[in-house]
Protein backbone atom coordinates (compact mmCIF):
# COMPACT_ATOMS: atom_id res chain seq x y z
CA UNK A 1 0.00 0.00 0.00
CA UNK A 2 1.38 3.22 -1.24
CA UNK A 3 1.54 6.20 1.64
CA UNK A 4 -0.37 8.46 -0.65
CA UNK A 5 -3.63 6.96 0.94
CA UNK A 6 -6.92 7.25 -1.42
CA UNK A 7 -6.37 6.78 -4.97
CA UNK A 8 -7.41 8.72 -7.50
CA UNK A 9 -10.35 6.57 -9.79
CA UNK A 10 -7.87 7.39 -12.86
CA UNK A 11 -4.58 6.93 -12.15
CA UNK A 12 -2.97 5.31 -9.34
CA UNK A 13 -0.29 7.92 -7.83
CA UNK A 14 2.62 4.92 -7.36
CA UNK A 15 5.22 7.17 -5.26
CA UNK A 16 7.21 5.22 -2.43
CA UNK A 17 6.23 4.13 0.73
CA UNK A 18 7.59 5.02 3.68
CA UNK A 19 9.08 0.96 4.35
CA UNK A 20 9.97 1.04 0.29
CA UNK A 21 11.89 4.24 0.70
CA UNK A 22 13.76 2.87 3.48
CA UNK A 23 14.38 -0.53 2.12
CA UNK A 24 16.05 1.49 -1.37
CA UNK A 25 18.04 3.67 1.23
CA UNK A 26 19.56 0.90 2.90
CA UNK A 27 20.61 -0.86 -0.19
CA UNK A 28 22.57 2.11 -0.99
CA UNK A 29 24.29 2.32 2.18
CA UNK A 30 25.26 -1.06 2.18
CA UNK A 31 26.86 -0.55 -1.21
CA UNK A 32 28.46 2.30 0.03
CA UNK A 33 32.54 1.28 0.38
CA UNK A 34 32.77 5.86 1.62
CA UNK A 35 33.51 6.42 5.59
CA UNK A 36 30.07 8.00 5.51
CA UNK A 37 27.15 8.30 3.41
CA UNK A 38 23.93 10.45 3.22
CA UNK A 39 21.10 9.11 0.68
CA UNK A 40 18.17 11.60 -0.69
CA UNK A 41 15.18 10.06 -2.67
CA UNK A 42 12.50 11.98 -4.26
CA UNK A 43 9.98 9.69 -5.25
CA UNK A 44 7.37 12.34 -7.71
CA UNK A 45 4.17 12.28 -9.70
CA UNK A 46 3.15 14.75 -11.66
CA UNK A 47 -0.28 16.02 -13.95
CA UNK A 48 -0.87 19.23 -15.67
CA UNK A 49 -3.51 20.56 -18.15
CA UNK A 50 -3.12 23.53 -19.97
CA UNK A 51 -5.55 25.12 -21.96
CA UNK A 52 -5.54 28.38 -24.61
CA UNK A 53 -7.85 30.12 -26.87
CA UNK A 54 -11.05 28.71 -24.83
CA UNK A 55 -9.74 24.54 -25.23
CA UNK A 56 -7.40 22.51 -23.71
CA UNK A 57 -3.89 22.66 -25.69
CA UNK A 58 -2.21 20.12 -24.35
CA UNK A 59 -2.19 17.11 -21.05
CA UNK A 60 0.28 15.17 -19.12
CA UNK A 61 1.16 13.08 -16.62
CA UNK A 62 4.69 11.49 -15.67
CA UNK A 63 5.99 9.87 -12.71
CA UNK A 64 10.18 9.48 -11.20
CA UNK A 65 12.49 7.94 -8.73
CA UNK A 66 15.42 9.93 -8.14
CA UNK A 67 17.95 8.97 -5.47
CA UNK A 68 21.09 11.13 -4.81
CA UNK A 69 23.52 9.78 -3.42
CA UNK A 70 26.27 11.91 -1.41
CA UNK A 71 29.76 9.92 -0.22
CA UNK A 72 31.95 11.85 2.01
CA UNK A 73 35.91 11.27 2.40
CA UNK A 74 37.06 13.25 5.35
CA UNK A 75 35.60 16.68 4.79
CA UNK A 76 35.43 16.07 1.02
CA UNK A 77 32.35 15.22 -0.58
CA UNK A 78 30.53 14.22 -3.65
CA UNK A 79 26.87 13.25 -5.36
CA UNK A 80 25.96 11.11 -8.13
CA UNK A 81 22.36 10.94 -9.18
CA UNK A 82 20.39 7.74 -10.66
CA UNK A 83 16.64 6.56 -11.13
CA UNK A 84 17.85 2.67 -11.97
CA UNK A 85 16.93 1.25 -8.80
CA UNK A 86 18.81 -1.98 -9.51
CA UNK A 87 21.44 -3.64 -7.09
CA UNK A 88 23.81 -3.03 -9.51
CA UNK A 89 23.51 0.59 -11.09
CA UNK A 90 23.23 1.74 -6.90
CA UNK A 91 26.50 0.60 -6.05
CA UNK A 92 27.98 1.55 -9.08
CA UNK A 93 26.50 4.88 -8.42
CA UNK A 94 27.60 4.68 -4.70
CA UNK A 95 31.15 3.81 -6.13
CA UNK A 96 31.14 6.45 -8.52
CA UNK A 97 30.22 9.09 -5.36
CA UNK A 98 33.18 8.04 -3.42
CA UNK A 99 35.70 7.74 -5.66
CA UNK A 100 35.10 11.83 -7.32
CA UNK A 101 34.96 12.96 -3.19
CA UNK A 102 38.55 11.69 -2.97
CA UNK A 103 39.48 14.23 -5.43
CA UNK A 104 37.80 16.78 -4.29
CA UNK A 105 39.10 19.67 -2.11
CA UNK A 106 38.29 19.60 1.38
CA UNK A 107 34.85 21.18 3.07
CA UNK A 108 35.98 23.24 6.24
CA UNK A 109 32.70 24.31 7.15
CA UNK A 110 31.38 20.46 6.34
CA UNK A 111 29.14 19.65 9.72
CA UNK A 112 29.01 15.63 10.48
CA UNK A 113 25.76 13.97 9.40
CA UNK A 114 23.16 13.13 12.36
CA UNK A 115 22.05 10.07 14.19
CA UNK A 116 18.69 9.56 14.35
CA UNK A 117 15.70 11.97 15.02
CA UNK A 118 12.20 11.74 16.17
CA UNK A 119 9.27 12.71 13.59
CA UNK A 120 5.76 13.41 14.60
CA UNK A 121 3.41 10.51 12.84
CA UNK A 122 1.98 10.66 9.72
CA UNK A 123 -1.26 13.27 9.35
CA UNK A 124 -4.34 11.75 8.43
CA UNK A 125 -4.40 13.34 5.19
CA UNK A 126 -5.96 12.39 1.59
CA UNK A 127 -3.77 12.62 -1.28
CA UNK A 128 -4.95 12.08 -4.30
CA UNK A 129 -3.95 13.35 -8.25
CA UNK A 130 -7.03 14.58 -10.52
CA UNK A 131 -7.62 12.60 -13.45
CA UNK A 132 -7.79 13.91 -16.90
CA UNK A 133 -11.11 14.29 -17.02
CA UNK A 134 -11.31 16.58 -13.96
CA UNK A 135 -8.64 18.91 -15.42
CA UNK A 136 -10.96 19.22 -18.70
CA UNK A 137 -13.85 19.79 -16.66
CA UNK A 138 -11.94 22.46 -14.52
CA UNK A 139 -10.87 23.93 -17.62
CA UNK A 140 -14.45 23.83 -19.65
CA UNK A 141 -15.92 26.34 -16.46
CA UNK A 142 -13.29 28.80 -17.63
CA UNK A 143 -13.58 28.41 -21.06
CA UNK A 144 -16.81 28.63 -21.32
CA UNK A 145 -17.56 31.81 -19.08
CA UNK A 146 -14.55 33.46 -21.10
CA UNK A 147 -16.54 32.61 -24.77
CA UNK A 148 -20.17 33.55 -22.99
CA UNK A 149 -18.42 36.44 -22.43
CA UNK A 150 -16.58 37.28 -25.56
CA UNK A 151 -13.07 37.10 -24.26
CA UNK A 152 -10.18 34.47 -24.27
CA UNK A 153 -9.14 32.25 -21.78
CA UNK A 154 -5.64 30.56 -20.80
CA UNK A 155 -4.55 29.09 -18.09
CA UNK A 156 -2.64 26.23 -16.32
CA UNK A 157 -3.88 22.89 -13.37
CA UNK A 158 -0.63 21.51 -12.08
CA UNK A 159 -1.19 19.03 -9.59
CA UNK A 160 1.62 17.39 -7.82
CA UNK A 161 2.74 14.13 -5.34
CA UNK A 162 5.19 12.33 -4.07
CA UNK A 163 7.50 11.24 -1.08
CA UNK A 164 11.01 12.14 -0.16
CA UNK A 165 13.00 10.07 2.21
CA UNK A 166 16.61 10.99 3.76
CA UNK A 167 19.28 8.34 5.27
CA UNK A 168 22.59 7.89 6.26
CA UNK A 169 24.70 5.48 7.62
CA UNK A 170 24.77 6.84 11.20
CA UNK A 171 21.12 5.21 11.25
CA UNK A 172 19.16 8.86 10.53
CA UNK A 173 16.11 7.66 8.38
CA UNK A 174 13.37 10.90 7.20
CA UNK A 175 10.10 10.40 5.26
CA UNK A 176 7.81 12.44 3.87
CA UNK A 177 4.96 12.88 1.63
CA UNK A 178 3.08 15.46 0.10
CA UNK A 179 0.48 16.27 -2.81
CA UNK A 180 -0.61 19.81 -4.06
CA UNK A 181 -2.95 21.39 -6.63
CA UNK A 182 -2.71 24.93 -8.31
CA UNK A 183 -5.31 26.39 -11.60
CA UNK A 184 -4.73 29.74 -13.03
CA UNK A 185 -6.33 31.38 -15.49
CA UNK A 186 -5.72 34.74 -17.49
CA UNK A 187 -8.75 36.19 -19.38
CA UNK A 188 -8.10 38.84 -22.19
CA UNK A 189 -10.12 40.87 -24.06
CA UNK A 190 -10.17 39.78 -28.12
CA UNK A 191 -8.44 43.31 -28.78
CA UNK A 192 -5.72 42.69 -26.09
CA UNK A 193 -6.93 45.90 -24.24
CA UNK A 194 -8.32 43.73 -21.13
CA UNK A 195 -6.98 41.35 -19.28
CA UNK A 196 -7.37 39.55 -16.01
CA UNK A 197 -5.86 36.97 -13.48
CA UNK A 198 -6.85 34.86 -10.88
CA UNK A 199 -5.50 31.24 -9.27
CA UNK A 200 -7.11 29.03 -6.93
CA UNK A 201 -4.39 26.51 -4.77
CA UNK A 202 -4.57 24.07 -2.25
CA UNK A 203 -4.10 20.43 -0.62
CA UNK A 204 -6.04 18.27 -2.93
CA UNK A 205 -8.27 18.64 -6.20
CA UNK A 206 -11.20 19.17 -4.14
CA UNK A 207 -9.82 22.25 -2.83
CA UNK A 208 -9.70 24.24 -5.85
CA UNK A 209 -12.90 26.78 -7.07
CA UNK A 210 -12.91 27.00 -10.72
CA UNK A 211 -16.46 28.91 -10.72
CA UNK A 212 -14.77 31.35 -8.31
CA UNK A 213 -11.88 31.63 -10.45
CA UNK A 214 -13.18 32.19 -13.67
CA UNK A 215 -15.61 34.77 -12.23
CA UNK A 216 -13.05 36.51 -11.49
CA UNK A 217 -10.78 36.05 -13.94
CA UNK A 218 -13.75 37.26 -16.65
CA UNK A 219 -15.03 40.02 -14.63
CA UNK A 220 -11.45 41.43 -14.16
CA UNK A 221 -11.01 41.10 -18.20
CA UNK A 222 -13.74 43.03 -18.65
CA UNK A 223 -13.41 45.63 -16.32
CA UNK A 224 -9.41 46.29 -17.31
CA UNK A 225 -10.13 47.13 -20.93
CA UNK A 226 -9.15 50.46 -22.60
CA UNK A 227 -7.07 51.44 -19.61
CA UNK A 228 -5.79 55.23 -19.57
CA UNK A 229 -2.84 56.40 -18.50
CA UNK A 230 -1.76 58.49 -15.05
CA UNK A 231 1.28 59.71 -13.44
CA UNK A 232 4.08 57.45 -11.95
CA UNK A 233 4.40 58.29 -8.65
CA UNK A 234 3.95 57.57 -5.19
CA UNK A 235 0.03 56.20 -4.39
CA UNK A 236 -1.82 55.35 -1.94
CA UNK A 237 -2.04 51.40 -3.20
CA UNK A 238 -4.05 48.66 -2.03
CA UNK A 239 -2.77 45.00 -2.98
CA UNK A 240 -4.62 42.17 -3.40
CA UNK A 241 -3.38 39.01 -1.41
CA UNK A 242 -1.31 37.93 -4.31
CA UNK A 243 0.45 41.40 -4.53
CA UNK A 244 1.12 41.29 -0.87
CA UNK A 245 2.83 37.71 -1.54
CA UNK A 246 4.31 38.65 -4.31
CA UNK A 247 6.70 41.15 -2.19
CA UNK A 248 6.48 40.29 0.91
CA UNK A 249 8.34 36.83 0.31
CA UNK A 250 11.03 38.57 -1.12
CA UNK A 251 12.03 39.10 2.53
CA UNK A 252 12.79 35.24 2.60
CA UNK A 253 16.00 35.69 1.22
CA UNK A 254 17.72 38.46 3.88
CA UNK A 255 16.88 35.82 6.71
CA UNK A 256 20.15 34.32 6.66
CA UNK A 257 21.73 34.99 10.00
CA UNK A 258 25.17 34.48 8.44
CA UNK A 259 24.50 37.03 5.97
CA UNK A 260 23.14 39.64 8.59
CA UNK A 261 26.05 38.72 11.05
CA UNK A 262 28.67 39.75 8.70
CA UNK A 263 27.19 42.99 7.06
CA UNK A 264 25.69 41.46 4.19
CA UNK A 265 21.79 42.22 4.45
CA UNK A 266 19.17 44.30 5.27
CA UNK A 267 18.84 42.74 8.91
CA UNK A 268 22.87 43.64 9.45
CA UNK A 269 22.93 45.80 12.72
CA UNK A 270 24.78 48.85 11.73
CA UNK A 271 28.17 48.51 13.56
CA UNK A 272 28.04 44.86 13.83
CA UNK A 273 25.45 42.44 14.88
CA UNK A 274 22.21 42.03 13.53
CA UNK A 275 18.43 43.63 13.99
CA UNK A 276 17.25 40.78 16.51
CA UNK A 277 14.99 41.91 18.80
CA UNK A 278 14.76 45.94 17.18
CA UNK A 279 11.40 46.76 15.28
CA UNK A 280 11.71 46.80 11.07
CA UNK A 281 8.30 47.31 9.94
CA UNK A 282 4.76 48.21 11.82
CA UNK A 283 3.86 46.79 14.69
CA UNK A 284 0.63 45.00 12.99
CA UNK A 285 3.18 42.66 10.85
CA UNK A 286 3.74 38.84 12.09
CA UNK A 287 5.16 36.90 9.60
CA UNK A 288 5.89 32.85 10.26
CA UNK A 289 6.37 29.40 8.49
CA UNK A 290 4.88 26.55 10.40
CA UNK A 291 4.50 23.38 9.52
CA UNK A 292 1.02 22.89 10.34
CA UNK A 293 0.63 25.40 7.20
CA UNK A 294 2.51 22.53 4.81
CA UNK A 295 1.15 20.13 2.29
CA UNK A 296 3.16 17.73 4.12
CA UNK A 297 2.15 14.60 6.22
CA UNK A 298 4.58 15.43 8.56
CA UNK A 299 5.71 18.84 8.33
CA UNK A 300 9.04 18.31 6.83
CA UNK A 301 12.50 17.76 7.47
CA UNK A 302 16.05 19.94 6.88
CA UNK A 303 18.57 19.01 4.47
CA UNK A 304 20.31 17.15 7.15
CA UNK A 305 17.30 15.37 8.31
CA UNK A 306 16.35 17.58 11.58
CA UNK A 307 12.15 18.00 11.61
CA UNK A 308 11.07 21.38 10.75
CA UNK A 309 9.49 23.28 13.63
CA UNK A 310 7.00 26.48 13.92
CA UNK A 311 9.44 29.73 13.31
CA UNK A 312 7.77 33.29 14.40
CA UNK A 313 10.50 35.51 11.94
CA UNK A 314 8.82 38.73 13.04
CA UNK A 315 6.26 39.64 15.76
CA UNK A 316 4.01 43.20 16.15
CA UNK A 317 6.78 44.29 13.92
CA UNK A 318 9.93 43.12 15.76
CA UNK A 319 12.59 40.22 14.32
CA UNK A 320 12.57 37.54 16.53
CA UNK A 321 13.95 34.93 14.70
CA UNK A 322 16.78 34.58 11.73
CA UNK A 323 18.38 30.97 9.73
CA UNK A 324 20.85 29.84 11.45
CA UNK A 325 22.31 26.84 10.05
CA UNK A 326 24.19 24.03 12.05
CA UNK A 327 27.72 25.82 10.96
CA UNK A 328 26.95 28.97 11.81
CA UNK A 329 24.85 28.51 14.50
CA UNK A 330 27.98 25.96 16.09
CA UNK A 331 30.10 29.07 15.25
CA UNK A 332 28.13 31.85 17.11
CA UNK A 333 27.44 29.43 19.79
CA UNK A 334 23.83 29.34 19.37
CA UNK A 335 20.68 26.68 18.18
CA UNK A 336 19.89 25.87 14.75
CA UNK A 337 16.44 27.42 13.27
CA UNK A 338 14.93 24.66 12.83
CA UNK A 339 13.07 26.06 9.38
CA UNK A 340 14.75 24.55 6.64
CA UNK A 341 17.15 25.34 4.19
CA UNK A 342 17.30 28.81 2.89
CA UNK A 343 14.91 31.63 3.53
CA UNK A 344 11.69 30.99 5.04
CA UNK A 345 12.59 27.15 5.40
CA UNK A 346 12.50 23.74 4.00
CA UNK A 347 8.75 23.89 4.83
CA UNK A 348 8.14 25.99 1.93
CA UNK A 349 5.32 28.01 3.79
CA UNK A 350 4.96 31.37 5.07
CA UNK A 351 2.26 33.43 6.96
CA UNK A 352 1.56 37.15 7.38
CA UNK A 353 -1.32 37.47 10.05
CA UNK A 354 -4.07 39.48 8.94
CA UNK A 355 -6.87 41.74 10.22
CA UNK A 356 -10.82 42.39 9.78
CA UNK A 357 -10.74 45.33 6.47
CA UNK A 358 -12.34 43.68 4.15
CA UNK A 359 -10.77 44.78 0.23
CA UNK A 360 -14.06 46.74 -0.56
CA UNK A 361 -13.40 48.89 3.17
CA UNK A 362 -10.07 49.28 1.74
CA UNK A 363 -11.35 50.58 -1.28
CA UNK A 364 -14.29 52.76 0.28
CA UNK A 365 -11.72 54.89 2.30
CA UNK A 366 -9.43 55.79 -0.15
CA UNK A 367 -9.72 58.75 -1.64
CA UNK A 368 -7.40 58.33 -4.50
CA UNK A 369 -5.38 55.34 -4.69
CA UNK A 370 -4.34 52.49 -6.98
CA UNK A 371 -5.61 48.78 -6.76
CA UNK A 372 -3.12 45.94 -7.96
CA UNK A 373 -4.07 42.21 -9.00
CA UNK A 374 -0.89 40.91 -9.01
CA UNK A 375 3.01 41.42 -9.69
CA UNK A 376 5.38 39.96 -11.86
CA UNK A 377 9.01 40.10 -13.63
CA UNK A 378 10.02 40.75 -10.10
CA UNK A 379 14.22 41.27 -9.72
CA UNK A 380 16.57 42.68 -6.70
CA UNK A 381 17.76 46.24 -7.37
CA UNK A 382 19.36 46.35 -3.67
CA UNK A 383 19.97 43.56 -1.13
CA UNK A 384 20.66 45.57 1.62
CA UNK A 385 17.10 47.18 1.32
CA UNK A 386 15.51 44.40 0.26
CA UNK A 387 14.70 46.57 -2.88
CA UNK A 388 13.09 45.15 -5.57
CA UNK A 389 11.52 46.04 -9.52
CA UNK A 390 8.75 45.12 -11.29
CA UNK A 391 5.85 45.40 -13.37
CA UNK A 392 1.71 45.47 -12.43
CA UNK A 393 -0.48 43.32 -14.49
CA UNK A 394 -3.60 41.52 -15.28
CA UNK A 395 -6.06 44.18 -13.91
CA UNK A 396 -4.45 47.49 -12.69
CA UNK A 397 -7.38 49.98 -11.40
CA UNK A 398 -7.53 53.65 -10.28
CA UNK A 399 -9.65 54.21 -7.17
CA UNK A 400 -11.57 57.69 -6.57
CA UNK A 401 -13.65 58.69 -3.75
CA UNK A 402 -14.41 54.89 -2.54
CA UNK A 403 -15.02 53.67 -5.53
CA UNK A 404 -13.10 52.05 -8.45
CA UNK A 405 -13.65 54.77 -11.57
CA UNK A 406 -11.43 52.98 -14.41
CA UNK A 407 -8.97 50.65 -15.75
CA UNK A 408 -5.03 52.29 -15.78
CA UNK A 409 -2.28 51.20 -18.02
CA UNK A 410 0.36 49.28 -15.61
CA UNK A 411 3.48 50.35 -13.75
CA UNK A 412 6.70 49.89 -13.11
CA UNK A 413 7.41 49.70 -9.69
CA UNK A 414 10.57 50.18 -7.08
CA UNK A 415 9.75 49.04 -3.92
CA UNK A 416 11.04 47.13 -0.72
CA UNK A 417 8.27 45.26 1.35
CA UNK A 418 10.05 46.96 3.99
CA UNK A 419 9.26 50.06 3.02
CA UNK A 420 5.40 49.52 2.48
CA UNK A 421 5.37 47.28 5.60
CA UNK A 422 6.06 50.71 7.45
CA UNK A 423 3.50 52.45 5.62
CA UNK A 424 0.74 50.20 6.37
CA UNK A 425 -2.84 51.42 6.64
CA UNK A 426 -5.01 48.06 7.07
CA UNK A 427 -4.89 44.72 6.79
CA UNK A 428 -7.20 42.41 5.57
CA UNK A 429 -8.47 38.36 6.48
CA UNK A 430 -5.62 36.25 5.55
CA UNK A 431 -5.98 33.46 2.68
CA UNK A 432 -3.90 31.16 0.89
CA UNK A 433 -2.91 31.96 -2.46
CA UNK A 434 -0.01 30.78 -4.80
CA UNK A 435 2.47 33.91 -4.69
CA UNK A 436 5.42 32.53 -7.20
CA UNK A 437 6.12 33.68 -10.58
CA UNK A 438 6.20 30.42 -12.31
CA UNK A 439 2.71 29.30 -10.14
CA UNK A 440 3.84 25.60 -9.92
CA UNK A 441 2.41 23.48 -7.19
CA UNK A 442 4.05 23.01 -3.74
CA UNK A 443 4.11 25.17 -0.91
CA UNK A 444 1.75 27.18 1.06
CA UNK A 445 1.38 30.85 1.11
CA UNK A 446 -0.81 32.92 3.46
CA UNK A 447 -0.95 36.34 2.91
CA UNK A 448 -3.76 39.59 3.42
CA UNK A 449 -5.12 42.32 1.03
CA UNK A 450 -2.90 45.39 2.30
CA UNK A 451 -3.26 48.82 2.17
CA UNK A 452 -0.38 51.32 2.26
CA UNK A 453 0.58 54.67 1.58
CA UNK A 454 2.96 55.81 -0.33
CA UNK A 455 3.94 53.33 -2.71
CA UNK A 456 5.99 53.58 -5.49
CA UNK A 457 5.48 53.92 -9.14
CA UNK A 458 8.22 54.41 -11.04
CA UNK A 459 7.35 54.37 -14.68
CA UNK A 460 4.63 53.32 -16.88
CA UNK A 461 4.40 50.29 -19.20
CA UNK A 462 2.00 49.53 -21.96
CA UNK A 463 2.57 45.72 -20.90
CA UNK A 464 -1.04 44.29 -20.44
């Protein structure tokens, strides 16, 4: 029996089990002639539909085994990667590992693998892949609200599953599985003048709205045609939960407590240190990854195996928390965050607690402002500010007296989430959304409709 519980009616989602996984890891490691050896499987499945011009363009569905193996010679290491599972090709692989990490040069910030660690159990979770058919049917509710409507629809259902596992020969042993679902869908307008955006994302099939989607999807088509053009400048600027993801993730990447120890980041401490317990933004921000918020069945695990564990990064406005990794961490004689990798974490999640404005309260007390669907060609301008650059799109709107009066050409923007994170006016309920620029499945984002003052425009672009 496969981990992945349920089965879909279609198509049997064949990832490893939890005693499979193990019984491939320690075939490895007893091929294994290096002092030490760490194994990584990834055990995927994978379905996507994509549809264009109002019908489904293409479908797919594939399924892999990859196992990494890592052999380590003193402080020198190497990988080799396979998906032949046989006795043979893993040892040869094993081999292979071992005999490139003897020519390597030496790792002096290599940490020793782990012994064993304690997981919480399995959630009860069902995990199931849509068939086919359910993707075309997902698809046709688009589709067809986009042709009742004279407009165009495209859009994208990735679904996703599978099971990771992580051993070594000190006796460490890590599974986990997870299965996720995203649909997006851009509406234009036949003359290209309109256009709008909207993605649904969640655990399982069943948690996806298409009707939802597509009504907005149409309705923000229709409204975003023949937009005029204002001003750059700095607005008052409401953002739409995606928006607020959009940016406010970027902060992922100046967590690193290495990076802010030595001067390199935004959360540096001017004159050494770093911003731990000083305020950054307003004191209505929390942001957190835990993983209760994950896709997982067990939260996750590090790249060395440790379980992931609930991270508060900043509180009422204040950092509480930063990544330190087992090196560095060892170095500055502290803990290890437990949160993964890089960033936000291995969980892959992140949270920004919300409040009770609804987006049409936002809207109702601004008296000139701009309202933004979503962000994209995002890229870094400065680190050290977490300043970023970009471009509005799929449904840009000017707002006048408390209402929305028209459709405006998009924007170039240049912007840290710092910055507007200090300019905040009100928060909305938080929601999960799918906040990435390529909008593949995996993950879990939570994020609020914001308002803020003061954000800024810096050009204008005739992008739709």
């Amino acid at each position: 029996m496969s981990a992945m519980g349920p089965r879909s009616l279609y198509a049997p989602v064949n990832v490893l089990s939890r005693a499979e996984a193990q019984e491939l890891a320690q075939r490895v490691l007893r091929n294994s002639p290096a002092e030490e050896t760490r194994v990584s499987i990834s055990s995927a499945a994978r379905a996507d539909t994509r549809f264009a011009l109002n019908q489904v363009t293409t479908s797919g569905e594939n399924q892999d085994t990859q196992i990494t193996i890592t052999a380590y010679a003193g402080n020198r290491s190497a990988s080799v990667n396979t998906n032949r599972l046989d006795e043979a090709s893993l040892a040869a692989a094993a081999r292979q590992a071992y005999e490139i990490a003897k020519l390597v040069p030496e790792n002096p910030e290599r940490m020793p693998e782990l012994g064993p660690q304690n997981y919480p159990p399995l959630r009860e979770r069902a995990m199931t892949m849509p068939s086919p058919t359910e993707r075309a049917a997902a698809a046709k509710i688009v589709t067809e609200l986009a042709r009742a409507n004279e407009l165009v629809a495209t859009g994208f259902i990735e679904s996703r599953a599978g099971a990771t596992a992580l051993a070594n020969s000190k006796g460490l042993f890590a599974y986990d599985a997870s299965a996720s679902v995203t649909m997006t869908a851009t509406v234009r307008s036949p003359d290209g003048t309109g256009s709008g955006w909207a993605c649904s994302d969640g655990n399982s099939f069943a948690d996806l709205d298409p009707t939802t989607l597509a009504a907005t999807a149409v309705q923000k088509a229709k409204d975003s045609r023949n937009p005029v053009a204002i001003e750059p400048g700095r607005y008052t600027t409401i953002l739409e939960p995606t928006a607020t993801g959009n940016l406010v993730q970027l902060i992922a990447n100046a967590t690193q407590a290495r990076a802010a120890d030595e001067g390199r980041s935004f959360f540096s401490k001017p004159g050494g240190g770093n911003k731990i317990g000083l305020k950054v933004v307003d004191e209505r921000v929390t942001l957190l990854t835990d993983p209760a918020d994950s896709p997982s069945l067990t939260g996750g695990y590090d790249n060395d195996g440790v379980p992931l564990e609930k991270v508060v990064w900043i509180e009422n406005g204040v950092v509480k928390n930063l990544n330190y990794d087992r090196f560095w961490a060892q170095k500055q004689g502290v803990q290890p965050t437990r949160a993964g990798g890089g960033g936000f974490g291995g969980a892959r999640t992140l949270r920004m607690m919300g409040g009770n404005t609804s987006l049409a309260e936002m809207i109702r007390s601004t008296e000139r402002g701009v309202l933004v669907t979503r962000f994209w060609y995002i890229r870094s301008v400065d680190p050290r500010t977490i300043l970023f650059t970009g471009l509005t799109r799929d449904g840009t709107f000017l707002v006048e007296n408390g209402k929305v009066t028209r459709s405006i050409k998009n924007f170039r923007f240049n912007e840290s989430p710092i910055f507007f994170l200090n300019n905040l006016e009100a928060l909305g309920p938080t929601v999960r959304i799918n906040a990435s620029e390529n909008l593949s499945a995996g993950g879990s984002v939570w994020m609020p409709p914001i308002k803020v003052r003061d954000f800024t425009f810096s050009s204008l672009s005739d992008a739709v």
